[in-house]
N, C-alpha and C. Protein backbone atom coordinates (compact mmCIF):
# COMPACT_ATOMS: atom_id res chain seq x y z
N UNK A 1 -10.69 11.02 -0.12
CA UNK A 1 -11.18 10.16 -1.19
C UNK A 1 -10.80 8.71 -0.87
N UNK A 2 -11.84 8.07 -0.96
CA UNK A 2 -11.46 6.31 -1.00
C UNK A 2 -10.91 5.47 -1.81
N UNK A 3 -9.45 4.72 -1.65
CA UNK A 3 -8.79 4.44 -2.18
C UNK A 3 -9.54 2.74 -2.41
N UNK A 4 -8.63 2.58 -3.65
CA UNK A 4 -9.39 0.50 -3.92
C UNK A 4 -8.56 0.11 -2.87
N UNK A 5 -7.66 0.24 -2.40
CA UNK A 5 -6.55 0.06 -0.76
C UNK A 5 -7.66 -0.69 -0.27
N UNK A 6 -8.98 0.27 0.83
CA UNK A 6 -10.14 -0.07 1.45
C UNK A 6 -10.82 -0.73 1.11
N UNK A 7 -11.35 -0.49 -0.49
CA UNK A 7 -12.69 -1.78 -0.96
C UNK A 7 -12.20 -3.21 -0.60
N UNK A 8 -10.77 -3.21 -0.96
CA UNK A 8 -10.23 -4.72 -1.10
C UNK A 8 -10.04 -5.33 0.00
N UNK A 9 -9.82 -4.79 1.55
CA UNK A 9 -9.89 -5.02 2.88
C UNK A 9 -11.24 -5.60 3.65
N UNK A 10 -12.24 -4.90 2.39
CA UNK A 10 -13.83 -4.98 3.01
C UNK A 10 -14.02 -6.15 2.18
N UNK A 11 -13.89 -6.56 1.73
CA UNK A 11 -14.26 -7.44 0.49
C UNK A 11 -13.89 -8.93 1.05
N UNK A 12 -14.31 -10.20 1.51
CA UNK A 12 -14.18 -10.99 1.39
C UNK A 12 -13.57 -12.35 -0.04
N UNK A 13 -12.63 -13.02 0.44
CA UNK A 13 -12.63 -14.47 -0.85
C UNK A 13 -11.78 -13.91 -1.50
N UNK A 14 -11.23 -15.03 -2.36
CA UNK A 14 -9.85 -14.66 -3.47
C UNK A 14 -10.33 -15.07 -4.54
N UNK A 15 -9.54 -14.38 -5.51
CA UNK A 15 -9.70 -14.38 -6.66
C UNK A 15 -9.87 -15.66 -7.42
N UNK A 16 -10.81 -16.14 -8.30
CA UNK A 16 -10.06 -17.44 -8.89
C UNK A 16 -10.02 -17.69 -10.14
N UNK A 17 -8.99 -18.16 -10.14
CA UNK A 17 -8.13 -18.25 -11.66
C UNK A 17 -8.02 -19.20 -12.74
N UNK A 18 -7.88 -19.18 -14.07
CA UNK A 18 -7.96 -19.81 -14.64
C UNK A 18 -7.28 -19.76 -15.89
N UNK A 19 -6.70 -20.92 -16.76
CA UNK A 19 -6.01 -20.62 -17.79
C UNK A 19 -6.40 -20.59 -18.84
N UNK A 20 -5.68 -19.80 -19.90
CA UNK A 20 -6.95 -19.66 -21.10
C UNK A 20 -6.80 -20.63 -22.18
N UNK A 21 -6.17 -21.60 -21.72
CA UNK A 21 -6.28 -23.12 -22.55
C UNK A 21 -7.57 -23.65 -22.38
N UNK A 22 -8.04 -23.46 -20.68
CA UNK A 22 -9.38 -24.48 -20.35
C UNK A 22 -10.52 -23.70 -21.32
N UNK A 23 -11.19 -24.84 -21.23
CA UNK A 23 -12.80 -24.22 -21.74
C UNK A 23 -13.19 -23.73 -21.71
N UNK A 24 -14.60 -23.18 -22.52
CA UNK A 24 -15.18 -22.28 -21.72
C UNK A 24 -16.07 -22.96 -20.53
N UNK A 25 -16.86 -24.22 -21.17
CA UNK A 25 -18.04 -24.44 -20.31
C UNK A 25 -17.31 -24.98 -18.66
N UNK A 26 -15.62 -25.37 -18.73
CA UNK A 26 -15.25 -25.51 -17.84
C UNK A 26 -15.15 -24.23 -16.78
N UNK A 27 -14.40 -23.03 -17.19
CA UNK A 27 -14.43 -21.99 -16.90
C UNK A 27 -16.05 -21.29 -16.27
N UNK A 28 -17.01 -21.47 -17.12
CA UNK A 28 -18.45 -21.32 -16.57
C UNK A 28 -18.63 -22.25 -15.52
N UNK A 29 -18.36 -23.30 -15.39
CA UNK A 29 -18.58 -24.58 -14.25
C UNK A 29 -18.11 -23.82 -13.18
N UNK A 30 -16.84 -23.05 -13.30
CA UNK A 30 -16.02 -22.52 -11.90
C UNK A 30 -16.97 -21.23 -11.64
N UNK A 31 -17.44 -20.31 -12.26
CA UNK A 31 -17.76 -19.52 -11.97
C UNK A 31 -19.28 -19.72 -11.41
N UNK A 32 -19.65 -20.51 -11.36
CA UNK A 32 -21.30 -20.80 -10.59
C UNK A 32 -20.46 -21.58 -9.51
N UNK A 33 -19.73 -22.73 -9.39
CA UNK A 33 -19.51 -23.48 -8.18
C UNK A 33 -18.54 -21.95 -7.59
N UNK A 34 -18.14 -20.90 -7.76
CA UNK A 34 -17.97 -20.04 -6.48
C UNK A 34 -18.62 -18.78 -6.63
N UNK A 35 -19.77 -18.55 -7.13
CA UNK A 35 -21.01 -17.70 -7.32
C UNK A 35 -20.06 -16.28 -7.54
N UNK A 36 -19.39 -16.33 -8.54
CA UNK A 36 -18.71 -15.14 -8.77
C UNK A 36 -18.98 -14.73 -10.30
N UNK A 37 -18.78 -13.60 -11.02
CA UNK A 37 -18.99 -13.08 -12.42
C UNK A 37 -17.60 -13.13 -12.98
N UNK A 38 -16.82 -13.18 -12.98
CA UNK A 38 -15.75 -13.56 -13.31
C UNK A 38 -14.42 -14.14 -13.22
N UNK A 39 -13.44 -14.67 -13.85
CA UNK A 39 -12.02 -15.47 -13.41
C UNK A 39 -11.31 -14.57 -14.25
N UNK A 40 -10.29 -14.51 -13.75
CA UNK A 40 -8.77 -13.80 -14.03
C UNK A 40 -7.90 -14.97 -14.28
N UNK A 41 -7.45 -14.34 -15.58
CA UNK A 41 -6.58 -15.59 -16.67
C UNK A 41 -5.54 -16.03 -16.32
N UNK A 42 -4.98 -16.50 -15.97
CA UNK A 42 -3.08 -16.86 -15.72
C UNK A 42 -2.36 -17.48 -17.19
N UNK A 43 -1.52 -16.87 -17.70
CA UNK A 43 -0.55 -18.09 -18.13
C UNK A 43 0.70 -18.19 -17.61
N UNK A 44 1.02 -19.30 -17.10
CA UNK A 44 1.70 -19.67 -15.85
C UNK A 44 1.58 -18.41 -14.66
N UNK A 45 2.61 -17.76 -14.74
CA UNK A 45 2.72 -16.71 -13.67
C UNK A 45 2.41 -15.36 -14.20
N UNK A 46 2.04 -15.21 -15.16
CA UNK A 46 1.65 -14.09 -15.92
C UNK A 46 0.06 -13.54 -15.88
N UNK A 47 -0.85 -12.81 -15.40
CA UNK A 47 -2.23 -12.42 -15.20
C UNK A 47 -1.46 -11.57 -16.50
N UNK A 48 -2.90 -12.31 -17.75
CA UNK A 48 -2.99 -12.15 -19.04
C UNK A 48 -4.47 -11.33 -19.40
N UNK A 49 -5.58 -11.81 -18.80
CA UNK A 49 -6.23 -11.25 -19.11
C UNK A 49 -7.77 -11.61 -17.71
N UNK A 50 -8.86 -11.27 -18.35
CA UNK A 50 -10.05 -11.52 -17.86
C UNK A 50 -11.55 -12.25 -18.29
N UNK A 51 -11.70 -13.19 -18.24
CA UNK A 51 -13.02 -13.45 -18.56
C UNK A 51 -14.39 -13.70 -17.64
N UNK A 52 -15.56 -13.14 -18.36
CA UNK A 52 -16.54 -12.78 -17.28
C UNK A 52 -17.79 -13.72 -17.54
N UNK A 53 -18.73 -13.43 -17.04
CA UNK A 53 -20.28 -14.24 -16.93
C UNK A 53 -20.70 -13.76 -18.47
N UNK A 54 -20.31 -12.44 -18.72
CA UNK A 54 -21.13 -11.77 -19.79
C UNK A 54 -20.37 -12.59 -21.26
N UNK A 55 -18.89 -12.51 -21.25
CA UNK A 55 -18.37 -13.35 -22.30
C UNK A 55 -18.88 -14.39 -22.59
N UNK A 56 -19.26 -15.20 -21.16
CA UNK A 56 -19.71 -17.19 -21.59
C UNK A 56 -21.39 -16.17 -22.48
N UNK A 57 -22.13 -15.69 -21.76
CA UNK A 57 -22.98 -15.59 -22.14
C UNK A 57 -23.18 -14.74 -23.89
N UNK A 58 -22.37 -14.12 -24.26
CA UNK A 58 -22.40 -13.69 -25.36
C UNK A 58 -21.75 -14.79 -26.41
N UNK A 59 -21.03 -15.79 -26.02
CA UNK A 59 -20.46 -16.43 -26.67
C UNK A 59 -21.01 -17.71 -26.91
N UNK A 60 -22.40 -18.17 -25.66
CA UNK A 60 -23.49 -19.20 -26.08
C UNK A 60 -24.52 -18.15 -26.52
N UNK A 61 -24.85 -17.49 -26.96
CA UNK A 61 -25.59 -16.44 -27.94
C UNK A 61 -25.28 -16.94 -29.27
N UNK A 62 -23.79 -16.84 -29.38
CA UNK A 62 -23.64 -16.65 -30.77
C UNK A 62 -23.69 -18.18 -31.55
N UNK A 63 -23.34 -19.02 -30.27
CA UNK A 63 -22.59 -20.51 -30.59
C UNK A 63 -23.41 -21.21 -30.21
N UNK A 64 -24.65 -21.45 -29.89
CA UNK A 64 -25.61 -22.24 -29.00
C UNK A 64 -25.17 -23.27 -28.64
N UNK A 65 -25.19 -24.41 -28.53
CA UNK A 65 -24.69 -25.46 -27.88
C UNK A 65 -23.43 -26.37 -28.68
N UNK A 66 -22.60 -24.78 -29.50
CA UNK A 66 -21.51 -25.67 -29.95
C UNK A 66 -20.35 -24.81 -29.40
N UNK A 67 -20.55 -25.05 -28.35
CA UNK A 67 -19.01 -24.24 -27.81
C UNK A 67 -18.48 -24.79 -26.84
N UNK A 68 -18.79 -26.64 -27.20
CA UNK A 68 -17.75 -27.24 -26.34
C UNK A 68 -15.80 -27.34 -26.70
N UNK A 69 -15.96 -26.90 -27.97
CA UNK A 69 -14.42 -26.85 -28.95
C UNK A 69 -14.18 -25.29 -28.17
N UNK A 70 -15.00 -24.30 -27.60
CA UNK A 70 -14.03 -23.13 -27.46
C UNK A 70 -13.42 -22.76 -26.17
N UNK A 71 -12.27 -22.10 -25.97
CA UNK A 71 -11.23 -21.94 -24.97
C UNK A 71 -11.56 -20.40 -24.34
N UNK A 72 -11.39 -20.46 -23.56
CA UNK A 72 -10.96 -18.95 -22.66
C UNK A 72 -10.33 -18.30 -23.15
N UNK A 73 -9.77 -18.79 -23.90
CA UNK A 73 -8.22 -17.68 -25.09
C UNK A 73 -9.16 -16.84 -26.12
N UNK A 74 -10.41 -17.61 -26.62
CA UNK A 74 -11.37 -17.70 -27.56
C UNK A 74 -12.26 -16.69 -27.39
N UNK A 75 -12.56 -16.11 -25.99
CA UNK A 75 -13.28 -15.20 -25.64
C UNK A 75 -13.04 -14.14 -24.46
N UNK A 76 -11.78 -14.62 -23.71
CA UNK A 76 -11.25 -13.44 -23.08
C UNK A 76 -11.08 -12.25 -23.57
N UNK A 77 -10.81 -11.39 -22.68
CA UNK A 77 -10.61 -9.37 -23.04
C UNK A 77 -9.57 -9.62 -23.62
N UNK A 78 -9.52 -8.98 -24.89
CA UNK A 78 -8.29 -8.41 -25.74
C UNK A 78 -7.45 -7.62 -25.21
N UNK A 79 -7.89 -7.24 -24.26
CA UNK A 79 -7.17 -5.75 -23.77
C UNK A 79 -7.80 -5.87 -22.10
N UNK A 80 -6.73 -5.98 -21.51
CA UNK A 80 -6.92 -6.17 -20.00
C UNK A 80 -6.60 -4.90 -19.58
N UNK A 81 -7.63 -4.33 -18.77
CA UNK A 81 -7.71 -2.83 -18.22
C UNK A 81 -7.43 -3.32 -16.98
N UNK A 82 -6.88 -2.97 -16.20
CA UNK A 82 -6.53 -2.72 -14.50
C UNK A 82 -6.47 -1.52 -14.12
N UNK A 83 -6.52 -1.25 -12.75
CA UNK A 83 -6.41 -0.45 -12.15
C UNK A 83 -5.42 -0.68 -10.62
N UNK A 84 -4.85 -0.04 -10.17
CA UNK A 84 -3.70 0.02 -8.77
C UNK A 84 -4.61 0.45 -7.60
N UNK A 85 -3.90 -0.36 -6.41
CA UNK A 85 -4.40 -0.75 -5.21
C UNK A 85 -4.49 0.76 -4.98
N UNK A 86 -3.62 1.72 -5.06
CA UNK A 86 -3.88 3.03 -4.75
C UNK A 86 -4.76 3.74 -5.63
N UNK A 87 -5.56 3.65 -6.55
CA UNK A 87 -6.30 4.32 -7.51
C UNK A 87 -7.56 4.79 -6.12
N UNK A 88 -8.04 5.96 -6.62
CA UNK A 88 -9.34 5.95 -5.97
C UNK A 88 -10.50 5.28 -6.25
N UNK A 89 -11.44 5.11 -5.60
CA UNK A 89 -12.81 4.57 -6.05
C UNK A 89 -13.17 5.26 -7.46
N UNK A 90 -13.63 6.26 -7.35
CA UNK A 90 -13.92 7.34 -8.36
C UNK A 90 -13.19 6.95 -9.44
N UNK A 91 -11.58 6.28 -9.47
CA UNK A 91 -10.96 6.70 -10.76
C UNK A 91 -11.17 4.95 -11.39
N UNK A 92 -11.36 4.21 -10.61
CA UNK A 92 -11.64 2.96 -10.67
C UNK A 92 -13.07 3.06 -11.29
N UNK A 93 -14.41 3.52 -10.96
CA UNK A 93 -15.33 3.69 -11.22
C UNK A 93 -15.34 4.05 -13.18
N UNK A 94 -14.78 5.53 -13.10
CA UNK A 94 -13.93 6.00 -14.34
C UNK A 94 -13.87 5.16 -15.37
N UNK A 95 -12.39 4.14 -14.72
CA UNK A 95 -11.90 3.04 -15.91
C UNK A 95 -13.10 2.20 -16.47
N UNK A 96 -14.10 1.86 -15.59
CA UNK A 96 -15.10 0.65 -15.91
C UNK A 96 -15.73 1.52 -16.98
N UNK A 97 -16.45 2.51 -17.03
CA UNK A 97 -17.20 3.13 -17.83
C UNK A 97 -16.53 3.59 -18.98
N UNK A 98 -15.43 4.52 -19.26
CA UNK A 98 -14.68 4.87 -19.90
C UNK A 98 -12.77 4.33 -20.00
N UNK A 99 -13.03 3.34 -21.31
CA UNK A 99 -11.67 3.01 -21.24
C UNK A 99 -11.50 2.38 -22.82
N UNK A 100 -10.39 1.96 -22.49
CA UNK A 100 -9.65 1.97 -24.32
C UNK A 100 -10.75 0.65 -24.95
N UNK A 101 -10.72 -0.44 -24.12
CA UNK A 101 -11.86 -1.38 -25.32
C UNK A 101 -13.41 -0.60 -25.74
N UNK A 102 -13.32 0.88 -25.61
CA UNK A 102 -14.84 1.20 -25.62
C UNK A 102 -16.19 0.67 -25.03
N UNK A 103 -15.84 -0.29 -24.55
CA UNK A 103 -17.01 -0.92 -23.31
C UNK A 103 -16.97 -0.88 -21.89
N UNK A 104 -18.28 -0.46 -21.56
CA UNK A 104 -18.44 -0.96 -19.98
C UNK A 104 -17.62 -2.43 -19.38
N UNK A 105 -17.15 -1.89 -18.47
CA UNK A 105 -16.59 -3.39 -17.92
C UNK A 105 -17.42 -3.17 -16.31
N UNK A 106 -17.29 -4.88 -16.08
CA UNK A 106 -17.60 -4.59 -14.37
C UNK A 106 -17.09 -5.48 -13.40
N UNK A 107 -16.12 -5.97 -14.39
CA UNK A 107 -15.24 -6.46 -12.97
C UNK A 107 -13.40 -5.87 -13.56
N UNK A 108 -12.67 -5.50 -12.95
CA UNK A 108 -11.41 -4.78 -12.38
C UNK A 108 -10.75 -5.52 -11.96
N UNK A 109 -9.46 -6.17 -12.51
CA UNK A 109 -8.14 -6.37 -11.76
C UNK A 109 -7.44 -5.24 -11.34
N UNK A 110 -7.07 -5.30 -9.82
CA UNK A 110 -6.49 -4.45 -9.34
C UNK A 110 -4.92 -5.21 -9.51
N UNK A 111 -4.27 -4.11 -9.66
CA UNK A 111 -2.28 -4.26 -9.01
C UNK A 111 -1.98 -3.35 -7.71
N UNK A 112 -0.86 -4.46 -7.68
CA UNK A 112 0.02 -3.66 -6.42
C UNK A 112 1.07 -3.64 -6.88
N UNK A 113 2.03 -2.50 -7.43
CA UNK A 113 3.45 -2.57 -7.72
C UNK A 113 3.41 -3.63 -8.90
N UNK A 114 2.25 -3.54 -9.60
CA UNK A 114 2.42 -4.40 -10.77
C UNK A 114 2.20 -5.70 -11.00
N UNK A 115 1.65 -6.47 -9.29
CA UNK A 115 1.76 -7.75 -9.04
C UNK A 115 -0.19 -7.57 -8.61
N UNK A 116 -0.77 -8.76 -9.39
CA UNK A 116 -2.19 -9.00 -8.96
C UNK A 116 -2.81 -9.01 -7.46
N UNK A 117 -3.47 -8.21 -6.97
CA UNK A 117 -3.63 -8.67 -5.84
C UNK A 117 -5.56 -8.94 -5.58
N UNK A 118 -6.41 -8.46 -6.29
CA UNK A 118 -7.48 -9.12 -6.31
C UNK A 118 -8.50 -8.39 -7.35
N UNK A 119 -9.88 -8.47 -7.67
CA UNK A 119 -10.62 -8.06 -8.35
C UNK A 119 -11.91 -6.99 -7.57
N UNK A 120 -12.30 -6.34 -8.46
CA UNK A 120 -13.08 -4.98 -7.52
C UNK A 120 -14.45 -5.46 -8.71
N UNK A 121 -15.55 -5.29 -8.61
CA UNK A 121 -16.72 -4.88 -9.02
C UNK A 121 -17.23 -4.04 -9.47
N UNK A 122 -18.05 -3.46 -10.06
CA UNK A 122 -19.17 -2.26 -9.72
C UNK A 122 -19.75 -2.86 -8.80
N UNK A 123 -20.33 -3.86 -8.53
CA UNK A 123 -21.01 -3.76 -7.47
C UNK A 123 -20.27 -3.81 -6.16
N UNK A 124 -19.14 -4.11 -6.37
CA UNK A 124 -18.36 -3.66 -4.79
C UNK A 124 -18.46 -1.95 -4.48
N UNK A 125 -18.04 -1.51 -5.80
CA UNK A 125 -18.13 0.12 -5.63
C UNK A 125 -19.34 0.61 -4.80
N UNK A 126 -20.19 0.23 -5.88
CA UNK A 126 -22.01 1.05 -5.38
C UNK A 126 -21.37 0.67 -4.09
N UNK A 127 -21.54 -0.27 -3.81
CA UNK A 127 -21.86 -0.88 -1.68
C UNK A 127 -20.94 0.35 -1.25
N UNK A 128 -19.61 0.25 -1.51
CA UNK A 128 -18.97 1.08 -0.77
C UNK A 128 -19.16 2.42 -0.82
N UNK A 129 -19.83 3.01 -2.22
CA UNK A 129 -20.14 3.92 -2.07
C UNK A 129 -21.73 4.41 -1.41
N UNK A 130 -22.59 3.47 -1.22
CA UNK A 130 -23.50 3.76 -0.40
C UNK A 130 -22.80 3.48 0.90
N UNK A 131 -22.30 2.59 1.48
CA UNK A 131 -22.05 2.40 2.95
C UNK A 131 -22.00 4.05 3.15
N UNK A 132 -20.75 4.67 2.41
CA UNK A 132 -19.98 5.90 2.83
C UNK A 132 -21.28 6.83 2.76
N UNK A 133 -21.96 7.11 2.02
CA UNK A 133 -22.86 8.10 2.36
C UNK A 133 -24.22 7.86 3.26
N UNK A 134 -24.52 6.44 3.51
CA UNK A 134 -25.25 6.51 4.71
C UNK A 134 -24.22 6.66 6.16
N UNK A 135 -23.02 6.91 5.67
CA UNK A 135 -22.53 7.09 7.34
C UNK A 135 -22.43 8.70 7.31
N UNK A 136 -21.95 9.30 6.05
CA UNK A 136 -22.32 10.64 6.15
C UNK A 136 -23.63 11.64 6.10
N UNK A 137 -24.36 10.74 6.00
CA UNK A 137 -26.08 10.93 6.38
C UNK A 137 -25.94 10.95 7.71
N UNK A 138 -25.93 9.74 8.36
CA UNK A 138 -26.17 9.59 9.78
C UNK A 138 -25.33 10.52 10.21
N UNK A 139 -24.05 11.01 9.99
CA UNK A 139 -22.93 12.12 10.96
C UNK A 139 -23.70 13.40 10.73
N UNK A 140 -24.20 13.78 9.62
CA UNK A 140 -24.93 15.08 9.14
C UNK A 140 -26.62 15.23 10.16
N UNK A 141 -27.13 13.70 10.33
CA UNK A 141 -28.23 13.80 11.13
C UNK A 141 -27.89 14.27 12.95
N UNK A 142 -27.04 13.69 12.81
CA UNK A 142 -26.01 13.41 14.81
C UNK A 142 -26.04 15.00 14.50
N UNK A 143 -25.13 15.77 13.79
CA UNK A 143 -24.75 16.53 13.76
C UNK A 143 -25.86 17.72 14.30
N UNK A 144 -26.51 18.02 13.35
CA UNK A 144 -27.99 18.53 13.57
C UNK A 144 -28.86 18.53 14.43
N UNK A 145 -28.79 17.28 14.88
CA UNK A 145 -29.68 17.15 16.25
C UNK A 145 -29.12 17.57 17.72
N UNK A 146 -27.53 17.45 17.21
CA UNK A 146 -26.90 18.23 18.65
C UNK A 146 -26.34 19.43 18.29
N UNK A 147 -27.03 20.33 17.03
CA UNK A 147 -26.78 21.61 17.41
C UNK A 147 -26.99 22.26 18.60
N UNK A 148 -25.64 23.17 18.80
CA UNK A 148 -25.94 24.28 20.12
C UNK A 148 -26.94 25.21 19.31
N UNK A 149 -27.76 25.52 20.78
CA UNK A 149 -28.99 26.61 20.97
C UNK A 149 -27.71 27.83 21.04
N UNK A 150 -28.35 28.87 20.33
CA UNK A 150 -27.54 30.06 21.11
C UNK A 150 -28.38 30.80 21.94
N UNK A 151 -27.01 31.47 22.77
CA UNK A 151 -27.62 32.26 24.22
C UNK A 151 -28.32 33.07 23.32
N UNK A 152 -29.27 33.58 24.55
CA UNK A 152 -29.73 34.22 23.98
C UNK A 152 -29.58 36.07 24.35
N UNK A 153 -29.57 37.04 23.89
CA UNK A 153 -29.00 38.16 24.05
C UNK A 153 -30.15 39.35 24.89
């Protein structure tokens, strides 16, 4: 079974962070200038929580163009779900779909020993989980095509 260990090795770029004093529309500014769906909160040295593309966007839904007064504190996850560098894909997969805020999530802070070490996707998953089964396609095709003939009797 594939551990988040691997996704996070395959995965290019670091995480980037932000505090949940700043803005939002500042916080949205960061997340298009590094084409990512979400920032992971800091207060000081503390990873507090998460905010994503879908928050700014539910939160200019509700606020149309008056949500220059609101903060990252204002619309971050109440409840920061993580998952450990050793979790499997599968159980990582798991948490996103089924977990205590009752919502889909799709981006994942991972830990190591309790200490942040980067963010996982669904869409990192799918990839990795297609890479893995087109390589076990192709080993199953190899395989097949160099079956032995048996003698014949």
């Amino acid at each position: 079974m594939m551990k988040i260990s691997h996704l996070l090795q395959n995965k290019s770029g670091d995480s980037v962070s932000v505090s949940p004093d700043e803005g939002l529309i500042r916080a949205a500014e960061v997340m298009v200038k590094n084409h990512i769906g979400s920032l992971v909160v800091y207060r000081g040295d503390e990873l507090i929580s998460i905010v994503s593309e879908r928050d700014v966007m539910r939160t200019v839904g509700k606020h149309g163009d008056n949500i220059s007064d609101i903060t990252v504190a204002d619309v971050m996850a109440k409840e920061l779900i993580t998952c450990d560098i050793d979790d499997s894909i599968n159980d990582a997969m798991d948490m996103m779909l089924n977990n205590a805020t009752g919502s889909r999530i799709r981006h994942l802070p991972v830990l190591n020993e309790g200490k942040f070490v980067g963010v996982i996707s669904m869409s990192d998953i799918i990839e990795t989980l297609l890479a893995q089964t087109k390589l076990e396609n192709n080993l199953l095709k190899n395989y097949i095509q160099n079956w032995p003939e048996e003698e014949e009797k």
